[in-house]
PDB file of N, CA and C in Angstrom:
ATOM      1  N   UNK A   1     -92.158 216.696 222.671  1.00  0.00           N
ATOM      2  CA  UNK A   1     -90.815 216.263 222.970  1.00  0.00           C
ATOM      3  C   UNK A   1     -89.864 217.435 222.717  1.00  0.00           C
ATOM      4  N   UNK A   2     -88.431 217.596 223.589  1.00  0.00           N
ATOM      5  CA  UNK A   2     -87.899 218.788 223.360  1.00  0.00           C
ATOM      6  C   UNK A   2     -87.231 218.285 222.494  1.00  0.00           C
ATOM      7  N   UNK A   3     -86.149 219.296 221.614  1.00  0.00           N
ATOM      8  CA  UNK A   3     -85.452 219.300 220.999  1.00  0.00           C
ATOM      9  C   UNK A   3     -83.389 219.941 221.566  1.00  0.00           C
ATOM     10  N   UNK A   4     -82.883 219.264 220.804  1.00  0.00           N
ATOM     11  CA  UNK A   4     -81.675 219.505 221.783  1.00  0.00           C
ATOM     12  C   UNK A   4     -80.579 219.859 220.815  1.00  0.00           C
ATOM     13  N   UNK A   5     -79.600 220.757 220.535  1.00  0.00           N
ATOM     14  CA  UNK A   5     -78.121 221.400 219.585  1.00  0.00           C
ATOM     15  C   UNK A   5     -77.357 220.750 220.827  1.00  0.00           C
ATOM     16  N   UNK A   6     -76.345 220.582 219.752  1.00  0.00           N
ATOM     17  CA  UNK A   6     -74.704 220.858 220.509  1.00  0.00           C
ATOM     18  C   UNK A   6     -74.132 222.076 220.858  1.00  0.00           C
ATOM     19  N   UNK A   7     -73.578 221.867 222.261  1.00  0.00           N
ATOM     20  CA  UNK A   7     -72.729 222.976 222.401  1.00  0.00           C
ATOM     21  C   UNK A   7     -71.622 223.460 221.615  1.00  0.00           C
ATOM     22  N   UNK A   8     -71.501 225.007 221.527  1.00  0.00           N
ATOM     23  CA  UNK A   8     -70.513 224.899 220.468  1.00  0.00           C
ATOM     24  C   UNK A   8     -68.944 224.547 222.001  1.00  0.00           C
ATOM     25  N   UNK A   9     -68.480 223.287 220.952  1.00  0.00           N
ATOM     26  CA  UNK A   9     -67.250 223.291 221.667  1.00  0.00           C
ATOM     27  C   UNK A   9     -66.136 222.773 220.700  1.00  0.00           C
ATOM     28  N   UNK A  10     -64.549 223.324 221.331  1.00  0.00           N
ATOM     29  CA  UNK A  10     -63.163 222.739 220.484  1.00  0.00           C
ATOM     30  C   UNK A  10     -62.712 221.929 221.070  1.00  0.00           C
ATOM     31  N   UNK A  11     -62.530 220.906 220.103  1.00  0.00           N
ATOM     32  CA  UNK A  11     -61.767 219.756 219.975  1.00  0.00           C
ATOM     33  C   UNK A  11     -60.315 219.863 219.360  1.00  0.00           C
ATOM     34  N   UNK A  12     -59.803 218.800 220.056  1.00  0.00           N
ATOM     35  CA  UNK A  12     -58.736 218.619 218.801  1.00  0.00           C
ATOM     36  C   UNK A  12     -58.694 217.034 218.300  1.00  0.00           C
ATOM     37  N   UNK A  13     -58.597 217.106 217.022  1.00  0.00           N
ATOM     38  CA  UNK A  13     -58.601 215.908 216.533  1.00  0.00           C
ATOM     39  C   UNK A  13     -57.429 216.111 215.704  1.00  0.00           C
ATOM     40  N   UNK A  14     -56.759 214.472 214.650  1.00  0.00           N
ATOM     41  CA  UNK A  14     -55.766 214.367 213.721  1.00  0.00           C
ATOM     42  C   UNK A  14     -56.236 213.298 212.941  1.00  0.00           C
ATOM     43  N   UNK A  15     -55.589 213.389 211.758  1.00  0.00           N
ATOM     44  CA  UNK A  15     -57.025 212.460 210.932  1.00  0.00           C
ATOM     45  C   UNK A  15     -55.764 211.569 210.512  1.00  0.00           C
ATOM     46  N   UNK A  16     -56.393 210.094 210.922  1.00  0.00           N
ATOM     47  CA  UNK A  16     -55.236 208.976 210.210  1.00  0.00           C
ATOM     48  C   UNK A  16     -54.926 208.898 208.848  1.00  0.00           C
ATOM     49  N   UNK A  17     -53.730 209.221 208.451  1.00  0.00           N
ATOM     50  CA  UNK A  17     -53.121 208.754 207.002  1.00  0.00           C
ATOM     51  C   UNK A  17     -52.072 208.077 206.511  1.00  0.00           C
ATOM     52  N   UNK A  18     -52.047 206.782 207.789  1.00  0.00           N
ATOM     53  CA  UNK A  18     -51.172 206.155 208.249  1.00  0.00           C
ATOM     54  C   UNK A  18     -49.358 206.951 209.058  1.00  0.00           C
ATOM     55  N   UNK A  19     -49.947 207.661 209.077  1.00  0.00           N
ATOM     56  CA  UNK A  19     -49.462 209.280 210.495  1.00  0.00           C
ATOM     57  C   UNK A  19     -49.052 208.334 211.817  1.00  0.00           C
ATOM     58  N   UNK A  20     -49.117 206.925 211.697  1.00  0.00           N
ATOM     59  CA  UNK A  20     -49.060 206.188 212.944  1.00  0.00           C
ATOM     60  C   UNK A  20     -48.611 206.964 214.546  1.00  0.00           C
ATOM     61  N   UNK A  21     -46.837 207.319 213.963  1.00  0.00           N
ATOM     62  CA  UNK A  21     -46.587 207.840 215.316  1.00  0.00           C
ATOM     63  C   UNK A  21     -47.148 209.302 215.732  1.00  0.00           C
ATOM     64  N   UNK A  22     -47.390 210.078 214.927  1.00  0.00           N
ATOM     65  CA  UNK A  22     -47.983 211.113 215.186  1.00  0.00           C
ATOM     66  C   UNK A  22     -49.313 210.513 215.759  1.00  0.00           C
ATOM     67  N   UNK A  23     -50.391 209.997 215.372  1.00  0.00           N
ATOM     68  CA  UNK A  23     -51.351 209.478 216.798  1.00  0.00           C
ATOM     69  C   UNK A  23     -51.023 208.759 218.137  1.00  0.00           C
ATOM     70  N   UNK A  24     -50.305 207.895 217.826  1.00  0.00           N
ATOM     71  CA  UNK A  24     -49.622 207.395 219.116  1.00  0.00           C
ATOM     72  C   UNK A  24     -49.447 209.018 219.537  1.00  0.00           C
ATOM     73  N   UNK A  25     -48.534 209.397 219.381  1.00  0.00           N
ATOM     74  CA  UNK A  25     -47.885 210.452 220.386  1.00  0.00           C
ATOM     75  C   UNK A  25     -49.374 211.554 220.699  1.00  0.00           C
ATOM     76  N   UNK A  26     -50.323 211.657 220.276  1.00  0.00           N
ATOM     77  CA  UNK A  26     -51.738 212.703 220.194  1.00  0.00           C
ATOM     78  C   UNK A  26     -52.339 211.913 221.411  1.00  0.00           C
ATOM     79  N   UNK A  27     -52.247 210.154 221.245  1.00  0.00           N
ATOM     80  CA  UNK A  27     -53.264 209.919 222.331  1.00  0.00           C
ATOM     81  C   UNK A  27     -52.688 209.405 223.831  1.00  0.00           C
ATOM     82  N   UNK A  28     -51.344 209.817 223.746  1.00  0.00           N
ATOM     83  CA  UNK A  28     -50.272 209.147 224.473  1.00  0.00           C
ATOM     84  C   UNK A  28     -49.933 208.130 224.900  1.00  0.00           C
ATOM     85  N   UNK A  29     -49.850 207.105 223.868  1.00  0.00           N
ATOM     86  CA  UNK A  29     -49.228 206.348 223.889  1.00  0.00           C
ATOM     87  C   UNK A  29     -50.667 204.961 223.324  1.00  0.00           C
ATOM     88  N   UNK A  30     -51.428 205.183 223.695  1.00  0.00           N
ATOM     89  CA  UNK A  30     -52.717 204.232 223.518  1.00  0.00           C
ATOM     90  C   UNK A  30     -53.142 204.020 222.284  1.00  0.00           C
ATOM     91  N   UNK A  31     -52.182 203.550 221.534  1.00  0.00           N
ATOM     92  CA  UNK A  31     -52.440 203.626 219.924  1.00  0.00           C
ATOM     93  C   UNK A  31     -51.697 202.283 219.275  1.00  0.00           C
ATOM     94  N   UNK A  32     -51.777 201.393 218.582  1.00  0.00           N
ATOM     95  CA  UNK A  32     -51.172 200.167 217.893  1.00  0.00           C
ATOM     96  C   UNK A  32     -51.828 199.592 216.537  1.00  0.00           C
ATOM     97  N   UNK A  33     -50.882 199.087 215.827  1.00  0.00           N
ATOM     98  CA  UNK A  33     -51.216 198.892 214.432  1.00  0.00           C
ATOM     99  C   UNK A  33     -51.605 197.354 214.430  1.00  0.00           C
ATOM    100  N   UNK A  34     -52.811 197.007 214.311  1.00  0.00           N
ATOM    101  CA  UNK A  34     -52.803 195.722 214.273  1.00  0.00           C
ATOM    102  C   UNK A  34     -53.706 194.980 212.739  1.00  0.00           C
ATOM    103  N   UNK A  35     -53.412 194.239 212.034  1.00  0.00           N
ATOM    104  CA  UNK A  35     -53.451 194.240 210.385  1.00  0.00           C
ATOM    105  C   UNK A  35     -53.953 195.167 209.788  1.00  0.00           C
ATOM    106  N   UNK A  36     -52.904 195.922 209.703  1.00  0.00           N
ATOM    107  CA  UNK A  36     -53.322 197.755 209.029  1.00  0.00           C
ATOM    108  C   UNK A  36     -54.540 198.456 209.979  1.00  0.00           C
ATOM    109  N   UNK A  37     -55.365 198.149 210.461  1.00  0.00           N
ATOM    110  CA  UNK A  37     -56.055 199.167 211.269  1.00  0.00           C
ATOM    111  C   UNK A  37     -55.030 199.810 212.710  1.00  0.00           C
ATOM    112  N   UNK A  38     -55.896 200.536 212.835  1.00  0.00           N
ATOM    113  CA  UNK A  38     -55.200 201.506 213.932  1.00  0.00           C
ATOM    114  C   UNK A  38     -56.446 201.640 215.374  1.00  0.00           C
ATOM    115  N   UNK A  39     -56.071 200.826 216.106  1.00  0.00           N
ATOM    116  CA  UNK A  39     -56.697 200.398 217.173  1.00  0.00           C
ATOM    117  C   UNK A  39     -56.492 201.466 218.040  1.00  0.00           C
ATOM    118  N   UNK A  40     -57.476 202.075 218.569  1.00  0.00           N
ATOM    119  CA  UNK A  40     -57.300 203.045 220.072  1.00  0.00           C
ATOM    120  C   UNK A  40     -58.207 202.926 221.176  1.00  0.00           C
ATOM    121  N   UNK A  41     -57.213 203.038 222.537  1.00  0.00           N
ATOM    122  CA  UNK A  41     -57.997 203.124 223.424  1.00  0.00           C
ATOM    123  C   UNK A  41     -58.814 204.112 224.091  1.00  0.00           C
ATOM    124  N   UNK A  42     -60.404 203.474 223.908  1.00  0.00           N
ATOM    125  CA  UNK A  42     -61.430 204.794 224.505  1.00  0.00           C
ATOM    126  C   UNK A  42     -61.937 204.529 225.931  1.00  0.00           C
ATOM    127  N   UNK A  43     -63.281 204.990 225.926  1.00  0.00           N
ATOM    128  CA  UNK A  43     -63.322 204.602 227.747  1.00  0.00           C
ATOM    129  C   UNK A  43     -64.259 203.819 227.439  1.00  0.00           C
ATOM    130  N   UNK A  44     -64.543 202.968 225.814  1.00  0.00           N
ATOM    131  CA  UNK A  44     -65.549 202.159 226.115  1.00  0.00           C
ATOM    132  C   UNK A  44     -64.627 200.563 225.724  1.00  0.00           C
ATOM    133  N   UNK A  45     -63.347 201.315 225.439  1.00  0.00           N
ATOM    134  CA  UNK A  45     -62.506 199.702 225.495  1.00  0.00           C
ATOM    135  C   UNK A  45     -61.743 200.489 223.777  1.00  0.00           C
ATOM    136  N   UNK A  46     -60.981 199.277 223.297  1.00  0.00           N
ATOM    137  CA  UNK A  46     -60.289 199.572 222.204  1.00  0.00           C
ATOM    138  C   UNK A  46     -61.511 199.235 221.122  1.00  0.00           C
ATOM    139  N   UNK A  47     -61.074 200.446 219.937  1.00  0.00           N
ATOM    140  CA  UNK A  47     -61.838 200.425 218.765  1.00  0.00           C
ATOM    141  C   UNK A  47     -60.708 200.726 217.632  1.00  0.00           C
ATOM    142  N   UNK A  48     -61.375 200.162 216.723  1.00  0.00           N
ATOM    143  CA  UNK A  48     -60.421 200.154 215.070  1.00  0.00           C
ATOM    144  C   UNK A  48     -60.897 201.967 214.533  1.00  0.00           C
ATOM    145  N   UNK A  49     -59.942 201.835 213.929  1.00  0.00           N
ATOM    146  CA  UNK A  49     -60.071 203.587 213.280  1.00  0.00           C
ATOM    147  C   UNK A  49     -59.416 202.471 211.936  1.00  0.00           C
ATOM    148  N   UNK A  50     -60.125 203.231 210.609  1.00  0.00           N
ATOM    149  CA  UNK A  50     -59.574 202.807 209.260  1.00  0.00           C
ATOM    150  C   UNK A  50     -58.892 204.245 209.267  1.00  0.00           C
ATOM    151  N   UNK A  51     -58.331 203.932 207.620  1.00  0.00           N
ATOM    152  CA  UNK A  51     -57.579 205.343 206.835  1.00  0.00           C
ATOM    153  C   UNK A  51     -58.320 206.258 206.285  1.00  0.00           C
ATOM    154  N   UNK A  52     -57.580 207.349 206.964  1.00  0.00           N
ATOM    155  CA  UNK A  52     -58.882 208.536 206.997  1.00  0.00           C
ATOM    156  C   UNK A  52     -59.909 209.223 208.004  1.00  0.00           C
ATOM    157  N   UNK A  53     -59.845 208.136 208.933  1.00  0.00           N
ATOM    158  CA  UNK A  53     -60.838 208.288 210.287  1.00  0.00           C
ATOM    159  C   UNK A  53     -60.096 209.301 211.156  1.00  0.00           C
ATOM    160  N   UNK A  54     -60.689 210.095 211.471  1.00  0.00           N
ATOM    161  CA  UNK A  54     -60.136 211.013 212.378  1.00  0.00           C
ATOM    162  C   UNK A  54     -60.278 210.714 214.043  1.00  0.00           C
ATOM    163  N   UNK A  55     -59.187 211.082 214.637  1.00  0.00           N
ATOM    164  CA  UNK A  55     -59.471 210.535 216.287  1.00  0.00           C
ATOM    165  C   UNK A  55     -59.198 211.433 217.186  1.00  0.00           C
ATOM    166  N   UNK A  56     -60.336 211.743 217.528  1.00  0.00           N
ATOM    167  CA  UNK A  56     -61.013 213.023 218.445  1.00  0.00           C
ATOM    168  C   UNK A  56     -60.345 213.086 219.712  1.00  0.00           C
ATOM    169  N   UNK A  57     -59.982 214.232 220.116  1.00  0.00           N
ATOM    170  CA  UNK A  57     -60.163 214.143 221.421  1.00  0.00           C
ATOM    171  C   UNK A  57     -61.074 215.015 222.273  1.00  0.00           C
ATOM    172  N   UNK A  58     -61.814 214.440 223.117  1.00  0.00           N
ATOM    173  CA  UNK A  58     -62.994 214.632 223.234  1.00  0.00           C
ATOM    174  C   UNK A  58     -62.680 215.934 224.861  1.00  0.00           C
ATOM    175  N   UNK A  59     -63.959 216.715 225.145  1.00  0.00           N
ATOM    176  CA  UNK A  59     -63.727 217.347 226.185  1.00  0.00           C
ATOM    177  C   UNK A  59     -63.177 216.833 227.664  1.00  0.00           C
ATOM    178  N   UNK A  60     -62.938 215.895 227.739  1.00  0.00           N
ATOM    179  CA  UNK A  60     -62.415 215.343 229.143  1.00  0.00           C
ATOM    180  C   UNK A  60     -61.212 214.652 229.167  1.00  0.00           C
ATOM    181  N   UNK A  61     -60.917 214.854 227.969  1.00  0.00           N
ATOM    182  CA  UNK A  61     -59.667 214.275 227.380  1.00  0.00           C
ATOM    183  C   UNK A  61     -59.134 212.852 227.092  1.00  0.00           C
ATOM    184  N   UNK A  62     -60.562 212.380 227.050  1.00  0.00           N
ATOM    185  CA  UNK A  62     -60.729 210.831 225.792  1.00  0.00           C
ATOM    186  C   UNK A  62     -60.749 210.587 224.680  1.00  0.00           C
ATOM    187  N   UNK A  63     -60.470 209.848 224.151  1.00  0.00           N
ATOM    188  CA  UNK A  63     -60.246 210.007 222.730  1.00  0.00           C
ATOM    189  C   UNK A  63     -60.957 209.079 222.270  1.00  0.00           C
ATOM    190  N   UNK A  64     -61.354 208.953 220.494  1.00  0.00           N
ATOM    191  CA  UNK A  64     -62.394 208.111 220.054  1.00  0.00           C
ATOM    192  C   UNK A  64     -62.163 208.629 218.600  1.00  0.00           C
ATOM    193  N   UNK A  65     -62.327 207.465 217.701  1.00  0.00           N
ATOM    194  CA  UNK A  65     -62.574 207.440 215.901  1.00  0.00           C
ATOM    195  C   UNK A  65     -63.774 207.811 215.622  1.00  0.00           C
ATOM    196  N   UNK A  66     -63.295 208.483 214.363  1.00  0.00           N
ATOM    197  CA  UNK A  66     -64.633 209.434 213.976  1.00  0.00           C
ATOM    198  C   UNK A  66     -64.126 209.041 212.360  1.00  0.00           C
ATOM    199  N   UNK A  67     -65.795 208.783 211.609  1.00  0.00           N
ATOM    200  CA  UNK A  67     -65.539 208.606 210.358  1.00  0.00           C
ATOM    201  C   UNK A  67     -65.318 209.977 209.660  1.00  0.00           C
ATOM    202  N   UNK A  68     -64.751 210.165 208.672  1.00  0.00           N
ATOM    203  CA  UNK A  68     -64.601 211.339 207.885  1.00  0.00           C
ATOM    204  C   UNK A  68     -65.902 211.913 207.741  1.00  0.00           C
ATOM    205  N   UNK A  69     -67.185 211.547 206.833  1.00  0.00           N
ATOM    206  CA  UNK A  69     -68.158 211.612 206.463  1.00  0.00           C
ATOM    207  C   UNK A  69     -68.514 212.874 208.006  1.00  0.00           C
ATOM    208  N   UNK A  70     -68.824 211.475 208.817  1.00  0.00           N
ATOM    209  CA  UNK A  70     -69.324 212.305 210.143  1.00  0.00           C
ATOM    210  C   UNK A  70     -68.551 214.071 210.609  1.00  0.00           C
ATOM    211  N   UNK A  71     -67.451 213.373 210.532  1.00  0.00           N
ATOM    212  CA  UNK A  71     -66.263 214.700 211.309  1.00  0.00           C
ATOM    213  C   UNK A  71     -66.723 215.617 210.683  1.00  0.00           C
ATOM    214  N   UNK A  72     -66.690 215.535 208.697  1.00  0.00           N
ATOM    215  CA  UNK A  72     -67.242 216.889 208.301  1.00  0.00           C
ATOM    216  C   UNK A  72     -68.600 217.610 208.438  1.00  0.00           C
ATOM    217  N   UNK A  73     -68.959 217.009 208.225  1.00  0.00           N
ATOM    218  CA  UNK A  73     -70.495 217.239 208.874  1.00  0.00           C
ATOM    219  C   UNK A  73     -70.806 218.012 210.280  1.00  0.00           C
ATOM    220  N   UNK A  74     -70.273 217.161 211.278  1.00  0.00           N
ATOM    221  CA  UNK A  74     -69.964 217.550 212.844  1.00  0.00           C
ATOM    222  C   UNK A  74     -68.892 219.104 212.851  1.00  0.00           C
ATOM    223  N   UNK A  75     -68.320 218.694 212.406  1.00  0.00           N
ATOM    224  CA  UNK A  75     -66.701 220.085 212.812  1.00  0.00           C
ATOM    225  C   UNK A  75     -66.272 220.723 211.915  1.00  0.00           C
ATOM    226  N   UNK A  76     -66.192 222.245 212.194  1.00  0.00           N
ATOM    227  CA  UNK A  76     -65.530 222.747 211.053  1.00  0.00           C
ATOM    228  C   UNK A  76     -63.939 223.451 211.962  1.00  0.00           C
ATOM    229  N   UNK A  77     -62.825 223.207 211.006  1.00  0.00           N
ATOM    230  CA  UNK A  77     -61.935 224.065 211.433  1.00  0.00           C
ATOM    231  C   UNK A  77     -61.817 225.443 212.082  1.00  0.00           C
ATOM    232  N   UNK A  78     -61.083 225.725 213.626  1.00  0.00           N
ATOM    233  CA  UNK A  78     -61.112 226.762 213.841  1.00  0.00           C
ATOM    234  C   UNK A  78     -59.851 227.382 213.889  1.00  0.00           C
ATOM    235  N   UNK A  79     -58.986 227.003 214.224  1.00  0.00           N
ATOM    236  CA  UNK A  79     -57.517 227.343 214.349  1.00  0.00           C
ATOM    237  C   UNK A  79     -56.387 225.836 214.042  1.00  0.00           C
ATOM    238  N   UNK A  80     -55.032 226.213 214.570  1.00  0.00           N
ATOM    239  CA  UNK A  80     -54.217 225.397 214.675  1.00  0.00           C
ATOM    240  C   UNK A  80     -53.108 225.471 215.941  1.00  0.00           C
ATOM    241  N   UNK A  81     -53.242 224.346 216.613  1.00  0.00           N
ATOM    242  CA  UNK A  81     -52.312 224.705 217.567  1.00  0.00           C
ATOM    243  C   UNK A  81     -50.779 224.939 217.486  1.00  0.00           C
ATOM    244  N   UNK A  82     -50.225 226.243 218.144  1.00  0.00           N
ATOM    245  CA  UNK A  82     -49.248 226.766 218.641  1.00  0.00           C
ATOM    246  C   UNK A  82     -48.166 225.900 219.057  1.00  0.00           C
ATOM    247  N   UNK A  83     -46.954 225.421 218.582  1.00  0.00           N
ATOM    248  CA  UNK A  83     -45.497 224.946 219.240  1.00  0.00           C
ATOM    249  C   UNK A  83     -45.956 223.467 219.184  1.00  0.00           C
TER     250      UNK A  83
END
């Protein structure tokens, strides 16, 4: 059986810390607080992000919750965006 790596690729993600409008405004607009979770829309339908979960945006420019645990593991910092 083969074996398969990730490409190295950049993302940008922002990690919830109840930052509400700052994600709203990251995923444009597809973001709502519903009993303290932070619901977003992906392309597999809406999912809960808790506090702390970071929400990716992915190469095609979808977005999706990522547990902390995972993110660090998965991504390391490369820069910060400009303006």
């Amino acid at each position: 059986m083969p074996f398969f790596k990730k490409k190295p690729v950049v993302i940008e993600a922002i990690q919830f810390t109840g930052n509400f409008d700052e994600i709203e405004k990251f995923v444009g607009g597809d973001a709502e607080l519903r009993d303290g979770k932070l619901v977003v829309a992906t392309l597999e339908g809406p999912l809960n992000a808790s506090l702390d979960d970071w929400i990716i945006k992915g190469i095609k420019g979808e977005f999706y919750p990522c547990k902390p645990d995972i993110f660090d593991a998965t991504y390391e910092r490369v820069g910060e965006k400009m303006g």
